[in-house]
C-alpha atoms as a PDB file:
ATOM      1  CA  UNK A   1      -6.478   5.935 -25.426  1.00  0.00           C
ATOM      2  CA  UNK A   2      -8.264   2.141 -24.818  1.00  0.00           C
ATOM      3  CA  UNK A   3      -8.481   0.268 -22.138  1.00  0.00           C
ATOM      4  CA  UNK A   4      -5.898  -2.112 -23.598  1.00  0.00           C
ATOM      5  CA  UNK A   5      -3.354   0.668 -24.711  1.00  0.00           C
ATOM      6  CA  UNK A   6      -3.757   1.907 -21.539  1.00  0.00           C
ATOM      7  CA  UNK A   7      -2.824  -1.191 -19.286  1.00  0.00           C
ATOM      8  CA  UNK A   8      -0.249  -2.056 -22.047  1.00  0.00           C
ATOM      9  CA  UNK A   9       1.698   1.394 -21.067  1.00  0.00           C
ATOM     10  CA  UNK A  10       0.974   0.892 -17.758  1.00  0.00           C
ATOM     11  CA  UNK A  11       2.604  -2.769 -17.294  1.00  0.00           C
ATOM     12  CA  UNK A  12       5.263  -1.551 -19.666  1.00  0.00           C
ATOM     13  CA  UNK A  13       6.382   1.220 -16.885  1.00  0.00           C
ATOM     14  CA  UNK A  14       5.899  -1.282 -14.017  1.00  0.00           C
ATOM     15  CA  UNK A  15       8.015  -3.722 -15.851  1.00  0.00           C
ATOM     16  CA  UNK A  16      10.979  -1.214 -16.313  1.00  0.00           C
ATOM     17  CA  UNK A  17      11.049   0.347 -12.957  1.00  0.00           C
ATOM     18  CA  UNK A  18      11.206  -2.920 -11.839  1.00  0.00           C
ATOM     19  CA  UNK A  19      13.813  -4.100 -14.463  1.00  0.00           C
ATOM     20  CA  UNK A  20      15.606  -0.876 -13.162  1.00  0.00           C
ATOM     21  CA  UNK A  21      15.282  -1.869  -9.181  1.00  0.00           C
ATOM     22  CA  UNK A  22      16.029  -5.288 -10.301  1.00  0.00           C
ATOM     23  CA  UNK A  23      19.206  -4.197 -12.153  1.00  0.00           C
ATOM     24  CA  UNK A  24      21.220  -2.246  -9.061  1.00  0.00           C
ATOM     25  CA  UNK A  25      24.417  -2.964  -8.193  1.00  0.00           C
ATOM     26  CA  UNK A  26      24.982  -5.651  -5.492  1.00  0.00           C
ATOM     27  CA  UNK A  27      27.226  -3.053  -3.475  1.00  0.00           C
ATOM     28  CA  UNK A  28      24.470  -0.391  -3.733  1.00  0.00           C
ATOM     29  CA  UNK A  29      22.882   0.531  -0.573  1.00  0.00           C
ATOM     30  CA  UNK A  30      18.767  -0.487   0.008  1.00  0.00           C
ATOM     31  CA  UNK A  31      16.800   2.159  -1.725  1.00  0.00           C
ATOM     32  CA  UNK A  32      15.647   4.733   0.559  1.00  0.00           C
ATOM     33  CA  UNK A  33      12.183   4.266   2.621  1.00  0.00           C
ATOM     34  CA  UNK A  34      10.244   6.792   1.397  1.00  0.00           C
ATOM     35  CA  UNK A  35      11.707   5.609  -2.624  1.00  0.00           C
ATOM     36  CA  UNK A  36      10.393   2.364  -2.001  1.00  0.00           C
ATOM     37  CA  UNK A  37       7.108   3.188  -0.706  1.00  0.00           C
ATOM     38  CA  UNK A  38       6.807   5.513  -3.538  1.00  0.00           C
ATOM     39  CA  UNK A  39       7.295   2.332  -5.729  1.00  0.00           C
ATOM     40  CA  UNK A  40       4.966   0.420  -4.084  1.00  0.00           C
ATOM     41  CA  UNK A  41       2.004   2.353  -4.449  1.00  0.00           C
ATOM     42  CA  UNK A  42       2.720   2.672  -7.973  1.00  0.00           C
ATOM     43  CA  UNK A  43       2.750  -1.112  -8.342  1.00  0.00           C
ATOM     44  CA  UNK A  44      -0.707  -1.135  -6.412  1.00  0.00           C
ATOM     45  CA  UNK A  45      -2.285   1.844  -8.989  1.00  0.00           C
ATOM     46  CA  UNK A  46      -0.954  -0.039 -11.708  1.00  0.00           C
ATOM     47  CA  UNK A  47      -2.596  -3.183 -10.403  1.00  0.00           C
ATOM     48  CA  UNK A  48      -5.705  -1.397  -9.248  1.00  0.00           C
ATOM     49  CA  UNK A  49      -6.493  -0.199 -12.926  1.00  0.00           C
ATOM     50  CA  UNK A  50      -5.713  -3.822 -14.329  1.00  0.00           C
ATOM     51  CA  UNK A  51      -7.738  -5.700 -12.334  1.00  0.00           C
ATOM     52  CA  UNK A  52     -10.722  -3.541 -11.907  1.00  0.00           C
ATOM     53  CA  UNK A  53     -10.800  -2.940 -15.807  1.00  0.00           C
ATOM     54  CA  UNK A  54     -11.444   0.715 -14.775  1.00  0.00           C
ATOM     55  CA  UNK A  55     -12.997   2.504 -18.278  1.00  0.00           C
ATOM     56  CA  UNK A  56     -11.622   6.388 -19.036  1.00  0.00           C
ATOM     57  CA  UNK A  57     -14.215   7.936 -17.420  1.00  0.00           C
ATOM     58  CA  UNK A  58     -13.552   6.153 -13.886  1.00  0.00           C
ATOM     59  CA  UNK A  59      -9.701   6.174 -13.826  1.00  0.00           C
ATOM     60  CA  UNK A  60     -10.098   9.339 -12.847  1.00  0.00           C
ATOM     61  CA  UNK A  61     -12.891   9.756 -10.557  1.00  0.00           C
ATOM     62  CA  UNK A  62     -11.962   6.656  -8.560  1.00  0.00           C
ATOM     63  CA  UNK A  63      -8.488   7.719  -8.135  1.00  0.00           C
ATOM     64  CA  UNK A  64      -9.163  11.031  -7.067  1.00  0.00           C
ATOM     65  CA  UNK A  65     -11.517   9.100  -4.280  1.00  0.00           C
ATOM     66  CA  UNK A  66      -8.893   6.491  -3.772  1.00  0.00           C
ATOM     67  CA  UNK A  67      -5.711   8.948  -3.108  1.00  0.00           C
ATOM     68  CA  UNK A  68      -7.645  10.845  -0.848  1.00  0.00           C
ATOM     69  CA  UNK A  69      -8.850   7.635   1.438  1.00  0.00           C
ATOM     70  CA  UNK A  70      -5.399   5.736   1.092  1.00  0.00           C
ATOM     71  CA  UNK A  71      -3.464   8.732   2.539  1.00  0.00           C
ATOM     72  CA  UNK A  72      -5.201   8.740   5.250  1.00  0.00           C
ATOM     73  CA  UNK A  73      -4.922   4.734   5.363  1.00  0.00           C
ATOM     74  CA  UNK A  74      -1.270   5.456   5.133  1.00  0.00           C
ATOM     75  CA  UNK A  75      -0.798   8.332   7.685  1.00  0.00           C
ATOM     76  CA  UNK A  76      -2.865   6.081  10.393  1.00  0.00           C
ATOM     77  CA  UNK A  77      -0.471   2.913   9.567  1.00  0.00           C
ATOM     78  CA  UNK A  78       2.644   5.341  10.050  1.00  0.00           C
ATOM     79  CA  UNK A  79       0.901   6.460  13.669  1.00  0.00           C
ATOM     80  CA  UNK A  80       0.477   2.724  14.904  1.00  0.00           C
ATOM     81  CA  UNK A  81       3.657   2.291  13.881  1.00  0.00           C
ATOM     82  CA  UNK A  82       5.309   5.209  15.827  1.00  0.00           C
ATOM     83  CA  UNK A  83       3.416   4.281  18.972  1.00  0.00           C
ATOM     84  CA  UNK A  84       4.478   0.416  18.872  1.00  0.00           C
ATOM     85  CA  UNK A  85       8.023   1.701  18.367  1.00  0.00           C
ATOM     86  CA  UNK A  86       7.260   3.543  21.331  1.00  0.00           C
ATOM     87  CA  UNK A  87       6.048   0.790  23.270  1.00  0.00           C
ATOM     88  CA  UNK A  88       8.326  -1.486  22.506  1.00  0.00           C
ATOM     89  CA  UNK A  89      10.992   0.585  23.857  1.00  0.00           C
ATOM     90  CA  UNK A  90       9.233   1.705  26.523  1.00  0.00           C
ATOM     91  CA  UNK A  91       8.483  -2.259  27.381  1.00  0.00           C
ATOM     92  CA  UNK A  92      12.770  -2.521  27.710  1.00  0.00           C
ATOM     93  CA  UNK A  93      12.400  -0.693  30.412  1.00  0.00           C
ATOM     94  CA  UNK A  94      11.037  -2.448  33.733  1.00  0.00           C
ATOM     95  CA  UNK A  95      10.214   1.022  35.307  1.00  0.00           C
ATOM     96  CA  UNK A  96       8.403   2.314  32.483  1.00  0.00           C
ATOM     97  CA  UNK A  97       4.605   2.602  33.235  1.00  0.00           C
ATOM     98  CA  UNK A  98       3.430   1.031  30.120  1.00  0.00           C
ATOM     99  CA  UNK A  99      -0.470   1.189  30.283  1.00  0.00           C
ATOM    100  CA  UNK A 100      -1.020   4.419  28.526  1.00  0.00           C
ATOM    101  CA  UNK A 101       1.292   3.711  25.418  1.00  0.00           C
ATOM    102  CA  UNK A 102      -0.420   0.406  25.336  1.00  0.00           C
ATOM    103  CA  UNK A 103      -3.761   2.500  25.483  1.00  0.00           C
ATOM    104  CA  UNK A 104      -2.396   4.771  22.685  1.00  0.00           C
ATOM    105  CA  UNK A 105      -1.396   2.176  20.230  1.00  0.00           C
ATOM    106  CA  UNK A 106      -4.481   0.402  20.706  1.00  0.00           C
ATOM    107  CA  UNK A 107      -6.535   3.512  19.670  1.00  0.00           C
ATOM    108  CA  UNK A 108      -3.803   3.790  16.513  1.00  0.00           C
ATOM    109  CA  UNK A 109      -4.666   0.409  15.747  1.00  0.00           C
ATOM    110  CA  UNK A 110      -8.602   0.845  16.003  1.00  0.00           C
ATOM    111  CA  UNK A 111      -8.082   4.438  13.984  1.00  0.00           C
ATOM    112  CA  UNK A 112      -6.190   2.381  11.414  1.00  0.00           C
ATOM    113  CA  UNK A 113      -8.810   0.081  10.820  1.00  0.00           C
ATOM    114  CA  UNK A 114     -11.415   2.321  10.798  1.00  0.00           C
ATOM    115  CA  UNK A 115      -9.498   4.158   8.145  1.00  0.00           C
ATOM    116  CA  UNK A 116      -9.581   0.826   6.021  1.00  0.00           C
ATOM    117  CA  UNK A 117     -13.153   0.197   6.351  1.00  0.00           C
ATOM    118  CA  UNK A 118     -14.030   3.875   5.323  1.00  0.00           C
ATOM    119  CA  UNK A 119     -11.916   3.349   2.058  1.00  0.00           C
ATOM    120  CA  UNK A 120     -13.579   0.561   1.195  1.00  0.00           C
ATOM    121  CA  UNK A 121     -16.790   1.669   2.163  1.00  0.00           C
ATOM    122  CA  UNK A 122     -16.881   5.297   0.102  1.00  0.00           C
ATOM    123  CA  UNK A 123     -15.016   3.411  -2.707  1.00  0.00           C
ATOM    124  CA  UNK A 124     -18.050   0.713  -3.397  1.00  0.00           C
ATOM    125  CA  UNK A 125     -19.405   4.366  -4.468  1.00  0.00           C
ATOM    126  CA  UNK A 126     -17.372   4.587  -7.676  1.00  0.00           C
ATOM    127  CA  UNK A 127     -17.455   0.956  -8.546  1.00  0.00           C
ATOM    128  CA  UNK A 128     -19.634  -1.679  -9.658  1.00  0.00           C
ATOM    129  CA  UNK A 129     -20.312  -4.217  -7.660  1.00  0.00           C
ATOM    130  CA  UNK A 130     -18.115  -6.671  -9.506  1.00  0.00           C
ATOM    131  CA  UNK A 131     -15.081  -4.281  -9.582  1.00  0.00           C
ATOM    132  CA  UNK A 132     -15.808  -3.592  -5.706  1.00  0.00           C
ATOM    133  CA  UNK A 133     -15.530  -7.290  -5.464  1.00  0.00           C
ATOM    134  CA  UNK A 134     -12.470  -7.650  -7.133  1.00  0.00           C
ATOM    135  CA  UNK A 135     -10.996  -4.228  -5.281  1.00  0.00           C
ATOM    136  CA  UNK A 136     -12.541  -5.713  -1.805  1.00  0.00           C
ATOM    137  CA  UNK A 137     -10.193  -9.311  -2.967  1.00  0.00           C
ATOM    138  CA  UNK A 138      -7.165  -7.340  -4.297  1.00  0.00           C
ATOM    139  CA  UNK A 139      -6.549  -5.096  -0.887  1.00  0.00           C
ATOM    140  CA  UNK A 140      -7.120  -8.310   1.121  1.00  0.00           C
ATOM    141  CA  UNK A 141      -4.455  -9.759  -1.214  1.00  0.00           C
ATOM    142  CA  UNK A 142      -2.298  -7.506  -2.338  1.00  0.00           C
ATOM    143  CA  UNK A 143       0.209  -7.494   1.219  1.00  0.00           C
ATOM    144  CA  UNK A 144       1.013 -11.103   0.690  1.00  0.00           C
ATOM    145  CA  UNK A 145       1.615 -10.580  -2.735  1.00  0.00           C
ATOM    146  CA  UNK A 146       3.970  -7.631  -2.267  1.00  0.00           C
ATOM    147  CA  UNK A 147       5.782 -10.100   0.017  1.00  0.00           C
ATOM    148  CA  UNK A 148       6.525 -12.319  -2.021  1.00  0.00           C
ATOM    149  CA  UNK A 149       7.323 -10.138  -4.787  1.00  0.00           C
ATOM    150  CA  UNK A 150      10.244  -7.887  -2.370  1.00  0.00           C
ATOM    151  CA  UNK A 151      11.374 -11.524  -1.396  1.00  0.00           C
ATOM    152  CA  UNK A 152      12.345 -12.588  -4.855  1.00  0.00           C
ATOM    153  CA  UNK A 153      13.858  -9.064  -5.395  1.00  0.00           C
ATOM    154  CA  UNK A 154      15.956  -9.502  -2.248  1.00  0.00           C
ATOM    155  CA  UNK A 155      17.005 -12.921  -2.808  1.00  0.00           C
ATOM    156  CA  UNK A 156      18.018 -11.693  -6.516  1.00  0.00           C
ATOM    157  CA  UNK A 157      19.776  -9.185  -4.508  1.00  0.00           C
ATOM    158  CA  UNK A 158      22.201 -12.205  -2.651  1.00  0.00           C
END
């Protein structure tokens, strides 16, 4: 299959699940957490293999690379985001010593990042330097465009 066909059938799936999130029922309840994350990393593969123009033989070299990094990405997000949870209501409290949860989600927040820099790094490995360009551009990106695209789903939603 080309390049083309490829991103063709690609954009064509994106386009439907979306068509199909976009297409729910008013009264229906918000689609699970997990569902929606699931979602959203397929919008970001789909996007990943459109913008960097990624040829048969790297689709699947850099996405085995890519999975591997962006989990842990992922898993390190979900721990700062357990230990601010924890701070915060720990920080309700005025008895609560707070310095070691504020320690703790500091190191999440440095292990996060340092997660982010070694996907970029080790994916610059698979890539040429254009496409690590436009990868460095689309991950810097991508958050406020996801933004804006669950805003206009939620205000379709009203």
């Amino acid at each position: 299959m080309t390049m083309v066909s490829k991103t063709l059938l690609a954009l064509m799936c994106l386009t439907m699940s979306w068509t199909a999130v976009a297409a729910q029922d008013d009264d229906e309840p918000p689609m699970p957490r997990e569902r929606m994350q699931q979602r959203i990393e397929d919008v970001r593969k789909m996007k990943l293999i459109d913008i960097l123009e990624l040829q048969d033989s790297q689709v699947e070299k850099f996405f085995q690379l890519y999975n591997s990094l962006h989990g842990t990405v992922l898993q390190r997000k979900r721990d700062m985001d357990e230990k601010a949870e924890t701070l915060k209501r720990m920080s309700r409290d005025a008895s609560s010593s707070l310095q070691p949860q504020i320690d703790a989600l500091q190191s999440a927040t440095h292990a996060f990042h340092q997660a982010i820099e070694q996907r970029n790094a080790k994916i610059k490995d698979v890539l040429s330097p254009q496409q690590h360009a436009k990868y460095l551009v689309f991950e810097a990106k991508f958050p406020e465009e996801l933004a804006k695209m669950l805003a206009k789903r939620a205000k379709r939603r009203e």
